[in-house]
Protein backbone atom coordinates (compact mmCIF):
# COMPACT_ATOMS: atom_id res chain seq x y z
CA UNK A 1 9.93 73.65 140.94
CA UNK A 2 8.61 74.96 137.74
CA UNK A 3 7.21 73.02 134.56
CA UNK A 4 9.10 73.92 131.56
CA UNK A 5 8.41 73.34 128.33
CA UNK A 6 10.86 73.06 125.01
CA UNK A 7 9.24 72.85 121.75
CA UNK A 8 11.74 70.73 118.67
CA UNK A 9 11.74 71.77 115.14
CA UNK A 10 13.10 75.19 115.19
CA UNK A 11 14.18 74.67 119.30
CA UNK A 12 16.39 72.37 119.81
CA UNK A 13 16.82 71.29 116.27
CA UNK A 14 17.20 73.63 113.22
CA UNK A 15 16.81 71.86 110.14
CA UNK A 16 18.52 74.20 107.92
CA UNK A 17 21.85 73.43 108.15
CA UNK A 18 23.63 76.20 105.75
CA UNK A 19 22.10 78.95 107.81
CA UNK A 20 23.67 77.46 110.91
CA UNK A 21 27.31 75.94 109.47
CA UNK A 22 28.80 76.47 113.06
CA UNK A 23 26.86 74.28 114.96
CA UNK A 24 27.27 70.87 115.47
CA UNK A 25 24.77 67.92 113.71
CA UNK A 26 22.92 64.87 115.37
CA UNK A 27 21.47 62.39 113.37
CA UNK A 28 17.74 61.92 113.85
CA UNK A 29 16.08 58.33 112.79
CA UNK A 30 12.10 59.13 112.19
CA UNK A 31 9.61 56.77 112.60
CA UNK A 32 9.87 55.18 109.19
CA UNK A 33 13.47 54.36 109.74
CA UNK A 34 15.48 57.08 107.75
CA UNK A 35 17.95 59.70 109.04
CA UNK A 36 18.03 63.22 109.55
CA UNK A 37 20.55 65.42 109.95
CA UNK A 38 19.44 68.35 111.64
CA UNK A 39 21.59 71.27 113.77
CA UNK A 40 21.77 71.40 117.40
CA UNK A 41 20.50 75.01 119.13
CA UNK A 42 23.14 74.55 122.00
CA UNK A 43 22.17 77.91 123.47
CA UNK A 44 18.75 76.06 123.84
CA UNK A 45 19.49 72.61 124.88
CA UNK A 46 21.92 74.42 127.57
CA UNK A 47 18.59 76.25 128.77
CA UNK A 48 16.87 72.83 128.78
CA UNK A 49 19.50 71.01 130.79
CA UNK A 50 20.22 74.12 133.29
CA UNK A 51 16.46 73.91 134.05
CA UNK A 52 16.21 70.14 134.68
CA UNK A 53 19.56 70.63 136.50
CA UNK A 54 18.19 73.13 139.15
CA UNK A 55 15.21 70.74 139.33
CA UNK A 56 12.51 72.26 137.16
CA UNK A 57 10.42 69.49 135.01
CA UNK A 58 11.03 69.66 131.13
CA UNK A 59 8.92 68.69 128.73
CA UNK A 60 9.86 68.29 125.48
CA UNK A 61 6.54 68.55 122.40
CA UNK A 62 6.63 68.86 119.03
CA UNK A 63 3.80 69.93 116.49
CA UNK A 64 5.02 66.48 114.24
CA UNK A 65 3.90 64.21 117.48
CA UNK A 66 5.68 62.75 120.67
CA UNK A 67 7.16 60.36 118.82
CA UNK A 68 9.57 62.49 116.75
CA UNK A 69 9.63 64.68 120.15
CA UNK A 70 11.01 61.78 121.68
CA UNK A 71 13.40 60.59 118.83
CA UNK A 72 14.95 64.17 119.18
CA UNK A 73 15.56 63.71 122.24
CA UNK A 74 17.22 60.50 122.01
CA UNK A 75 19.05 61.88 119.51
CA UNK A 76 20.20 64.57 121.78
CA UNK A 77 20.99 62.08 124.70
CA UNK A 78 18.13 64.30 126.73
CA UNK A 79 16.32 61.64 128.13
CA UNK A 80 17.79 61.80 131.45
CA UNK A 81 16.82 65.70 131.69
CA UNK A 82 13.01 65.61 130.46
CA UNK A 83 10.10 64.17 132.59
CA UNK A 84 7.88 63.59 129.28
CA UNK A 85 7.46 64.22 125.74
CA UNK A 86 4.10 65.16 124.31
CA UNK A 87 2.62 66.26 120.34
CA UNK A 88 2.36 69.97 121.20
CA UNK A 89 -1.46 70.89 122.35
CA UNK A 90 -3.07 72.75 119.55
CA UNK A 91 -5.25 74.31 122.24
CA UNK A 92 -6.31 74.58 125.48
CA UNK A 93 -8.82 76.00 128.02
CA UNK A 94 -8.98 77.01 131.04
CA UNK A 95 -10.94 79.51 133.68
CA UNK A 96 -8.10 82.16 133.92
CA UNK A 97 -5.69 83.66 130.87
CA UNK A 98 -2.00 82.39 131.04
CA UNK A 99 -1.18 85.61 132.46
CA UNK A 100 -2.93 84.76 135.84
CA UNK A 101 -1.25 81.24 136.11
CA UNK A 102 2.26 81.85 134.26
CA UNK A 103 5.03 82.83 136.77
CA UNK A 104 6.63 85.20 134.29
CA UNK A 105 6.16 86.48 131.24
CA UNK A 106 6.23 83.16 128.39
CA UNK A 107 10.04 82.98 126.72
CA UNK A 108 10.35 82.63 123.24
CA UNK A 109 13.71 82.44 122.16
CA UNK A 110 14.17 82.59 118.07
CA UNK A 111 16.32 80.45 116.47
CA UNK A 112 19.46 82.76 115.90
């Protein structure tokens, strides 16, 4: 089992919507109440439930706090796929470089 983690604004969720007409909306409500229409990155949330699927743990973080991680993913029906959502660290430490612990090289997928 690996531990995978999905980041939201720009991830799973594109706020621009005229750059992405094609894909579909989802309605986010924030934590003061109002909603959001943002995009959904399918190619990205079929990564994210392909990984839970074969049993890896997902975690879902965003920069904005695990709150709005965790309205996303309501949003996005995802609860059932991700073990925990967290604000996205904005460091860490440890004794060895990622390179040493990470089983592959990090993804990063951009938005397109």
């Amino acid at each position: 089992m690996r531990t995978v983690y999905f980041d939201v604004d720009g991830t799973l969720v594109l706020w621009d919507k005229d750059r992405y007409p094609g894909l579909p909306s989802v309605f986010v409500t924030d934590v003061h109440g109002d909603s959001i229409e943002l995009k959904i990155h399918t190619k990205h949330l079929y990564i994210l439930k392909s990984a839970a699927t074969r049993g890896d743990c997902v975690i879902v973080w965003s920069a904005a706090g695990a709150e709005w991680a965790r309205a996303v993913g309501r949003a996005l029906e995802i609860d059932d796929f991700v073990i925990h959502y967290l604000q996205k660290p904005d460091s860490y430490f440890d004794d060895e470089e990622p390179k040493f612990w990470l089983n592959q090289t990090p993804r990063w997928f951009p938005p397109s």
